[in-house]
Every structure is written in C-alpha cells, then in structure tokens.
C-alpha atoms as a PDB file:
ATOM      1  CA  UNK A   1      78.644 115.326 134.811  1.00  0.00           C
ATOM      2  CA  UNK A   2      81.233 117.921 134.663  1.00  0.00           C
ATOM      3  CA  UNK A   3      83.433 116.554 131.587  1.00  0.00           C
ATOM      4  CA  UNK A   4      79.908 116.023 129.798  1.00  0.00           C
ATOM      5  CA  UNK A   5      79.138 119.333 130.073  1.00  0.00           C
ATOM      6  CA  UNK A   6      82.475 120.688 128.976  1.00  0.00           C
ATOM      7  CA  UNK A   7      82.557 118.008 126.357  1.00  0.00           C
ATOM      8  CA  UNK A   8      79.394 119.392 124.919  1.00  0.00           C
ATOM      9  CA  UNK A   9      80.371 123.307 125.146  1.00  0.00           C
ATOM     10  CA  UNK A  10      83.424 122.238 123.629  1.00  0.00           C
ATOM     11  CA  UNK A  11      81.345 120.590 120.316  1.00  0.00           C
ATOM     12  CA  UNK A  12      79.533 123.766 120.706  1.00  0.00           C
ATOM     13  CA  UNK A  13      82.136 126.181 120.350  1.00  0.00           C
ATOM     14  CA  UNK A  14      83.886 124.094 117.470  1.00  0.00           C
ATOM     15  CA  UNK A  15      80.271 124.191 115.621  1.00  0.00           C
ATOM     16  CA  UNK A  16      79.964 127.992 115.994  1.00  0.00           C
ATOM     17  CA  UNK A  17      83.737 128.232 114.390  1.00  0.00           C
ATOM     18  CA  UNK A  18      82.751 126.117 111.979  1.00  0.00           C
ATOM     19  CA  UNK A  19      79.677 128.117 110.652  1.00  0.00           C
ATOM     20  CA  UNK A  20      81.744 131.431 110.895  1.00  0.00           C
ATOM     21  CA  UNK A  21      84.157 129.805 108.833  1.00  0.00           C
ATOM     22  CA  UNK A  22      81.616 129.282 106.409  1.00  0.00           C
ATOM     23  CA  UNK A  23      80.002 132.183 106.179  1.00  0.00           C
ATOM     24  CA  UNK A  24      83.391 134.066 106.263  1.00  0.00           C
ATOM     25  CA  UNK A  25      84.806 132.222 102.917  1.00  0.00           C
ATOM     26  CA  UNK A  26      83.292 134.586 100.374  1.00  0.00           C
ATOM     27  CA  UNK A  27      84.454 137.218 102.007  1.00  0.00           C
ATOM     28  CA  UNK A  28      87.725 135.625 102.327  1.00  0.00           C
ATOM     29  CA  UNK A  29      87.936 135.159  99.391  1.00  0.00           C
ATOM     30  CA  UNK A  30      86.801 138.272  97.984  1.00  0.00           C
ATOM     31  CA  UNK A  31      89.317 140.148 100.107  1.00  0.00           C
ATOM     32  CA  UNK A  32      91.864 137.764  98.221  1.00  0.00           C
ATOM     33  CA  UNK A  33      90.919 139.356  94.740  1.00  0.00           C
ATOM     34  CA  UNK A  34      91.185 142.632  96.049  1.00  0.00           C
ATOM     35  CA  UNK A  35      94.432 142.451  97.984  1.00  0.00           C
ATOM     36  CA  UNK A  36      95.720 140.897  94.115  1.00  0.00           C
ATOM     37  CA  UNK A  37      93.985 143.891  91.950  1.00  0.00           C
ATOM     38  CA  UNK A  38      95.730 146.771  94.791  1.00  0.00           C
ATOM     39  CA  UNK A  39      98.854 144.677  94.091  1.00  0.00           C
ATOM     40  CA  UNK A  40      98.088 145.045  90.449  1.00  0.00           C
ATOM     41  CA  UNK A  41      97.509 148.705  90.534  1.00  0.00           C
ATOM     42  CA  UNK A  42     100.492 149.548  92.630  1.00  0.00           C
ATOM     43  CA  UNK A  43     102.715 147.890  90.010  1.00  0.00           C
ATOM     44  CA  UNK A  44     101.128 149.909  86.999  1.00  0.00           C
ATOM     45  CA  UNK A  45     100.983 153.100  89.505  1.00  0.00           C
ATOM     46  CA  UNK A  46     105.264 152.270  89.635  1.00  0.00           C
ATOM     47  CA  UNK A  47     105.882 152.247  85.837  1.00  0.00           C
ATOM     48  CA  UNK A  48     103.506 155.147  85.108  1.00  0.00           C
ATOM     49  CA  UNK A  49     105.637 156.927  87.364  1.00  0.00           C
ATOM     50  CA  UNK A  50     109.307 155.850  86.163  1.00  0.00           C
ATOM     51  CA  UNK A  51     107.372 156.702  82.875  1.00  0.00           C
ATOM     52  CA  UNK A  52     106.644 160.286  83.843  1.00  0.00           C
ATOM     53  CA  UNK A  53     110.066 160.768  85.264  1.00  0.00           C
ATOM     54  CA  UNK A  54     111.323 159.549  82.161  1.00  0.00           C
ATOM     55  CA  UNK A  55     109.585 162.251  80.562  1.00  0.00           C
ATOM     56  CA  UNK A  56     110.193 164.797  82.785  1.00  0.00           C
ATOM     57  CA  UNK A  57     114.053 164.245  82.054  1.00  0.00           C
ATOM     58  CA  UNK A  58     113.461 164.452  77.995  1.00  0.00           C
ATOM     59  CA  UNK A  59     111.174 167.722  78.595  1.00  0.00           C
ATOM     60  CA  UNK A  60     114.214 169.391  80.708  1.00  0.00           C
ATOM     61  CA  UNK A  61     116.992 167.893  78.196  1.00  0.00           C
ATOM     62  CA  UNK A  62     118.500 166.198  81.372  1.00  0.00           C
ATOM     63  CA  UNK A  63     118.087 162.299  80.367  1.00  0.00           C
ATOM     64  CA  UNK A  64     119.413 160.642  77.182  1.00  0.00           C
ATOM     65  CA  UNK A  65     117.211 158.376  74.955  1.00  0.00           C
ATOM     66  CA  UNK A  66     117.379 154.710  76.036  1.00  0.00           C
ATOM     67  CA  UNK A  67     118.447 154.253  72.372  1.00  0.00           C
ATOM     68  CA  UNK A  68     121.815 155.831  72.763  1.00  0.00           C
ATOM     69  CA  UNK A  69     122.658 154.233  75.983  1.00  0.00           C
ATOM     70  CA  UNK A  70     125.484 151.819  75.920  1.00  0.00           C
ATOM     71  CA  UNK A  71     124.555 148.845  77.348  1.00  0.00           C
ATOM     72  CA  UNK A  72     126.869 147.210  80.256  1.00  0.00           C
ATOM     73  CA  UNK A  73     128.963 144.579  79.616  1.00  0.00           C
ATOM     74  CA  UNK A  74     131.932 143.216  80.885  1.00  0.00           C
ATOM     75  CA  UNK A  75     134.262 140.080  80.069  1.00  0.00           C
ATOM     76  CA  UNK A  76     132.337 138.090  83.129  1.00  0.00           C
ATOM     77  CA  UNK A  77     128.971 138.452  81.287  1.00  0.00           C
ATOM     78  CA  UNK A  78     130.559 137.644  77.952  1.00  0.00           C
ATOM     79  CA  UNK A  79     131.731 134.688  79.416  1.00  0.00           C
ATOM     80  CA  UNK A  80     128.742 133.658  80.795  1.00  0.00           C
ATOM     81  CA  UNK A  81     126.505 134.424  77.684  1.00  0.00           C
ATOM     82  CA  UNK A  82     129.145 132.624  75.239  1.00  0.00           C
ATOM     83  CA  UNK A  83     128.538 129.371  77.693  1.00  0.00           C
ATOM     84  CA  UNK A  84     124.806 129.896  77.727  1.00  0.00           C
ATOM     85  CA  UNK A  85     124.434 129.893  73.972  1.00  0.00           C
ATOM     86  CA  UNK A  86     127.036 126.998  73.491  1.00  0.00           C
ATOM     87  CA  UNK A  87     129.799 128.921  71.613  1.00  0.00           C
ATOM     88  CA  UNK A  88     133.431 128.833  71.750  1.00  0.00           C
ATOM     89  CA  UNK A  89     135.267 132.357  71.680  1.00  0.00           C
ATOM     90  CA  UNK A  90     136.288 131.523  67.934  1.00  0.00           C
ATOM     91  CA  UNK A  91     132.807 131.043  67.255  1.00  0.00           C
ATOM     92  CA  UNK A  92     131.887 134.498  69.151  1.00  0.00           C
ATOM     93  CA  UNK A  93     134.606 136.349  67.683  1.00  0.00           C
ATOM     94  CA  UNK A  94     133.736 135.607  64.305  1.00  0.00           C
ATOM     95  CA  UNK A  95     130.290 136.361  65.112  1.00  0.00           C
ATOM     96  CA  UNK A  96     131.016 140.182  66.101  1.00  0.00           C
ATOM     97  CA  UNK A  97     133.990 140.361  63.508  1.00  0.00           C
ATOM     98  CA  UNK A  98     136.972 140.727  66.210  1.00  0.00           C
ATOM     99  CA  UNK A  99     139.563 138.264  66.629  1.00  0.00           C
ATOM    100  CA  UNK A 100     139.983 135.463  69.089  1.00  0.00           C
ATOM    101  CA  UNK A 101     142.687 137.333  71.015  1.00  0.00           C
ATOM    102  CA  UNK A 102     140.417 140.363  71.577  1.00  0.00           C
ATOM    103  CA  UNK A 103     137.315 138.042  73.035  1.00  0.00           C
ATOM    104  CA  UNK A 104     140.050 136.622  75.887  1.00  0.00           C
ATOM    105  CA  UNK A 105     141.360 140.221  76.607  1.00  0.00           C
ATOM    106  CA  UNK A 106     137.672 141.241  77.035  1.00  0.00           C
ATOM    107  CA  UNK A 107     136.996 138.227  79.268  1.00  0.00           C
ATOM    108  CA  UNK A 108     140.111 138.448  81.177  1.00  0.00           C
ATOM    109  CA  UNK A 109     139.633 142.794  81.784  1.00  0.00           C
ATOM    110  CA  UNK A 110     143.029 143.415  79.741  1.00  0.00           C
ATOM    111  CA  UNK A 111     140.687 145.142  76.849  1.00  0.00           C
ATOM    112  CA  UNK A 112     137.993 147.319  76.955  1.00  0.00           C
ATOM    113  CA  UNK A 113     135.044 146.558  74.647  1.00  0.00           C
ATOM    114  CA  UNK A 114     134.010 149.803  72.472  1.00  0.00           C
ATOM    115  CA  UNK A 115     130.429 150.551  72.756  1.00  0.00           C
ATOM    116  CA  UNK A 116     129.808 149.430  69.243  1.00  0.00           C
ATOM    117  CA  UNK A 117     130.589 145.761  70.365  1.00  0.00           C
ATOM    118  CA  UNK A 118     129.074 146.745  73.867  1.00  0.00           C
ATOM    119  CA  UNK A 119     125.483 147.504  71.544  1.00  0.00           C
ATOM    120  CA  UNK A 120     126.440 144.175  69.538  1.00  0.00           C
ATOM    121  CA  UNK A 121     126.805 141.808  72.447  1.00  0.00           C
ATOM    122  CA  UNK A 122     123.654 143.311  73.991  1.00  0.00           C
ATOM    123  CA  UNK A 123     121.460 142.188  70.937  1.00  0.00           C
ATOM    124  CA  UNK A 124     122.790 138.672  71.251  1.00  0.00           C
ATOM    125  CA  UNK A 125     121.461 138.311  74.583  1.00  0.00           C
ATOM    126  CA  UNK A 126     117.943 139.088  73.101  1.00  0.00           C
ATOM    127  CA  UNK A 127     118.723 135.951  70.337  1.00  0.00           C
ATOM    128  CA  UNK A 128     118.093 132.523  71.229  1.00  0.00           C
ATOM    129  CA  UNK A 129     120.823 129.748  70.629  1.00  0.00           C
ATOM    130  CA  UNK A 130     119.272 128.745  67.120  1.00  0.00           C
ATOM    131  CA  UNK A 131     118.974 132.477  66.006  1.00  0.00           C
ATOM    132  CA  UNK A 132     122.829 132.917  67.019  1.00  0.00           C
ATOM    133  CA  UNK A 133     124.171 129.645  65.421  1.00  0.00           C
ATOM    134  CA  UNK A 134     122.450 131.262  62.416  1.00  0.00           C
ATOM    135  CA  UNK A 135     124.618 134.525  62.585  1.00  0.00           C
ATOM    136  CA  UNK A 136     127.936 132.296  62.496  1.00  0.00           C
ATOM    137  CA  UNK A 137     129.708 133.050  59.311  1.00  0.00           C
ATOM    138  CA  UNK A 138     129.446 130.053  56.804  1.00  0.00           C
ATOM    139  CA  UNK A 139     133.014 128.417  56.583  1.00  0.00           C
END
C-alpha cells in the first residue's frame, strides 16, 4: 500500500510542476524579451556615452578628429591583408605607388610606413577583393 501511495503523490507532484510550468511560460518568456531590450539599451546607453566623451574632448580642444588620426598598421597586418585579398607584394606595391623593396621592408619592420601609406592601406581594408583587383594599374 505504501509504494501506491508514494507512487501516486509522486504523479501528483510531477502534475502540479507540470501546470506551473505552464502557466509560468508567458512569463518566461516575457522576461526573455525584456532581459534582450535592457541588453539593447545598455549597448546604446555605451555609445551615447563614448559619444559624449567624444564631445567633451572636441569642446575642451583635448581630442583630435577621427579624420586626422593615422590609422595603425604594421608589416604583420600588411601581410595578412595582401594574403586575404589574393595579391602578391608587386601587385600591392604598384597599387599604393611604392616599390617592391619598400612593401618587404614594411613587412619585415626594416621600414617605417609614412602615415600617408598608413591612411592608404587603411582604405584597402574597407575594399573587397574585386574593388582592389580594380585599383591594379593596367599593364
């Protein structure tokens, strides 16, 4: 009699969880949405703040436009975008109108690259492999 009894508490108990568990899913799942729209709001809260500094530091004369900036680049990340894109360092030397021998002293670190080819090589990231093949000079 005793294992009935449990038995029957036990399909009892498993009900009750059951029904909670139903009448807890739109509230589940409404909690869901929410948790995603905070997440939402704490991202846009993030660049409305970088954005204020931002200003903050052209108001006081402190910052310098993101215009001006040189971008960072060194001979590993030429490297890496010259394989990306499918180019040869002839090919990417002709490109930004050095020669051959500067592109290997920029990838090895015996050269530094002047900000003007610094601000060059940036904008080819932003180009796709088409758009680039389309900036070689025609032979």
């Amino acid at each position: 009699m005793g294992n009935i009894q449990r038995a029957i508490e036990n399909e009892i108990e498993r009900r009750v969880r059951l029904e909670n568990g139903h009448q807890n899913a739109g509230a589940r799942r409404a909690m869901v949405k929410m948790k995603r729209e905070m997440a939402e709001f704490r991202k846009e809260l993030r660049c409305l703040k970088d954005e204020l500094a931002e200003i903050s530091e052209i108001v006081s004369g402190t910052a310098r436009p993101k215009h001006l900036a040189v971008p960072r680049v060194d001979g590993a990340g030429i490297r890496k975008l010259r394989k990306k894109d499918e180019l040869t360092a002839k090919e990417f030397a002709a490109i930004l109108g050095v020669s051959l021998e500067t592109v290997s002293r920029w990838e090895n670190g015996k050269q530094r690259i002047r900000s003007a080819h610094k601000k060059a090589i940036a904008n080819l990231r932003n180009l796709g492999k088409k758009a680039i093949k389309k900036c070689l000079p025609k032979q």
